[in-house]
Protein backbone atom coordinates (compact mmCIF):
# COMPACT_ATOMS: atom_id res chain seq x y z
CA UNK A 1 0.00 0.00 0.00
CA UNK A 2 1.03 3.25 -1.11
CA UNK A 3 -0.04 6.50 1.01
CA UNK A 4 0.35 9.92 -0.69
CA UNK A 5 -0.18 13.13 1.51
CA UNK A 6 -0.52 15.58 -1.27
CA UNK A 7 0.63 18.89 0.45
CA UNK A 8 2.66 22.67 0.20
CA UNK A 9 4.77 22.13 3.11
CA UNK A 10 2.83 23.93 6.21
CA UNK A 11 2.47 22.79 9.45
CA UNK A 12 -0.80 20.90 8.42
CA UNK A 13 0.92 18.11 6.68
CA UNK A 14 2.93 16.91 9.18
CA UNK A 15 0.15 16.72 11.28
CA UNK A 16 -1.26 14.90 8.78
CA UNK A 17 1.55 12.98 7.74
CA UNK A 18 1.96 12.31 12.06
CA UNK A 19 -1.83 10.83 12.07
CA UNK A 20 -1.33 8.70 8.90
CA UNK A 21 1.86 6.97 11.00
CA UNK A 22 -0.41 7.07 14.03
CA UNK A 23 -3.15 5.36 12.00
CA UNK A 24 -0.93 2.73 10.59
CA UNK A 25 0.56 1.75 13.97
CA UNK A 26 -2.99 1.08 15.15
CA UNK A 27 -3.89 -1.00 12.52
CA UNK A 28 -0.44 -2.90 12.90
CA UNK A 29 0.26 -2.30 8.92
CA UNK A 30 3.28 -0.92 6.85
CA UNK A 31 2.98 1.38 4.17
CA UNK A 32 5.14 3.28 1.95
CA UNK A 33 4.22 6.87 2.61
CA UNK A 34 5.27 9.82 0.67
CA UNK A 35 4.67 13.38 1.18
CA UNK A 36 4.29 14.96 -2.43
CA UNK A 37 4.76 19.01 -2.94
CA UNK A 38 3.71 19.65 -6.72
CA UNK A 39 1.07 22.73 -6.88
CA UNK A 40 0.29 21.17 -10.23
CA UNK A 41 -1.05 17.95 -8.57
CA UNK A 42 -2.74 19.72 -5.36
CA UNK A 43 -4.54 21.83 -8.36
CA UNK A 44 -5.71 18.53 -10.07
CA UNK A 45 -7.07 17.57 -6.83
CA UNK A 46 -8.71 20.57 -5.62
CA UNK A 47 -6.17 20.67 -2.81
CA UNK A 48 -6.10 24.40 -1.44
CA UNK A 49 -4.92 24.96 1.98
CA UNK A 50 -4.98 21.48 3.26
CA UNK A 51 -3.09 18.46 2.88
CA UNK A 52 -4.85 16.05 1.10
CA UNK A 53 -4.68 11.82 0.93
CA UNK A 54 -4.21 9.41 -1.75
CA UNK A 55 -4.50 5.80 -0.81
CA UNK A 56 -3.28 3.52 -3.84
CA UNK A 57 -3.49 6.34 -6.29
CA UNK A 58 -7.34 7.10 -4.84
CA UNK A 59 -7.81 10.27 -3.08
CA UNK A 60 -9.73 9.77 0.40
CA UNK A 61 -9.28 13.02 2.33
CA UNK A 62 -8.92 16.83 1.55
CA UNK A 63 -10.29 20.15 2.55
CA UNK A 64 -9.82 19.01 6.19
CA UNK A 65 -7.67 17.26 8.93
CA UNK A 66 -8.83 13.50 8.93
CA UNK A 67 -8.46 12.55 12.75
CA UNK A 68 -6.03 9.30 12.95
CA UNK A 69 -9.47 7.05 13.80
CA UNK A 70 -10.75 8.70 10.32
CA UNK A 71 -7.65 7.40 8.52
CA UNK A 72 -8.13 4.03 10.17
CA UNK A 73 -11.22 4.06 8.86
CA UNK A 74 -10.47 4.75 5.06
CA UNK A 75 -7.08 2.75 5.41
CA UNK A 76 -9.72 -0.37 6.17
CA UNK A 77 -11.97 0.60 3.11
CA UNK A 78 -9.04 0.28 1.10
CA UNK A 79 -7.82 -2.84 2.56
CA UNK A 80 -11.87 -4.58 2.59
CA UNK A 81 -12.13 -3.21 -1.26
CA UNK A 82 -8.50 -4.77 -2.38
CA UNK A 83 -9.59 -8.03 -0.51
CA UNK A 84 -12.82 -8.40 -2.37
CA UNK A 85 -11.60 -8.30 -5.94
């Protein structure tokens, strides 16, 4: 699994980035993470402001700050949608 955090560098994305870890070590899982800073991608996305989330190349969050138990929740969706295919 692949997390993006789509961001421009504030002090929301590592909180972000901090509650995607914190989310992961919950769930006992392992993911490659990587923080991405194009302003060409956060336009594609409608990212403005926030840090946004792309699980697998799908993007799950933006416009707000997900709480860790919120990530848990779409890092599970993921997980329950790659298991039934």
């Amino acid at each position: 699994m692949t997390i993006e955090i789509l961001c421009s560098g504030c002090d929301n994305c590592e909180i972000v980035l901090g509650r995607v870890c914190q989310a992961l070590s919950d769930l006992n899982l392992e993911a490659e993470i990587v923080s991405i800073y194009d302003p060409i991608r956060l336009a594609e996305n409608h990212i403005y402001g926030q840090a946004g989330v792309v699980i697998d190349g799908h993007l799950v969050n933006s416009g707000d700050q997900a709480t860790s138990l919120e990530l848990k929740h779409l890092i599970n969706e993921k997980l329950n949608h790659l298991a039934a295919e």
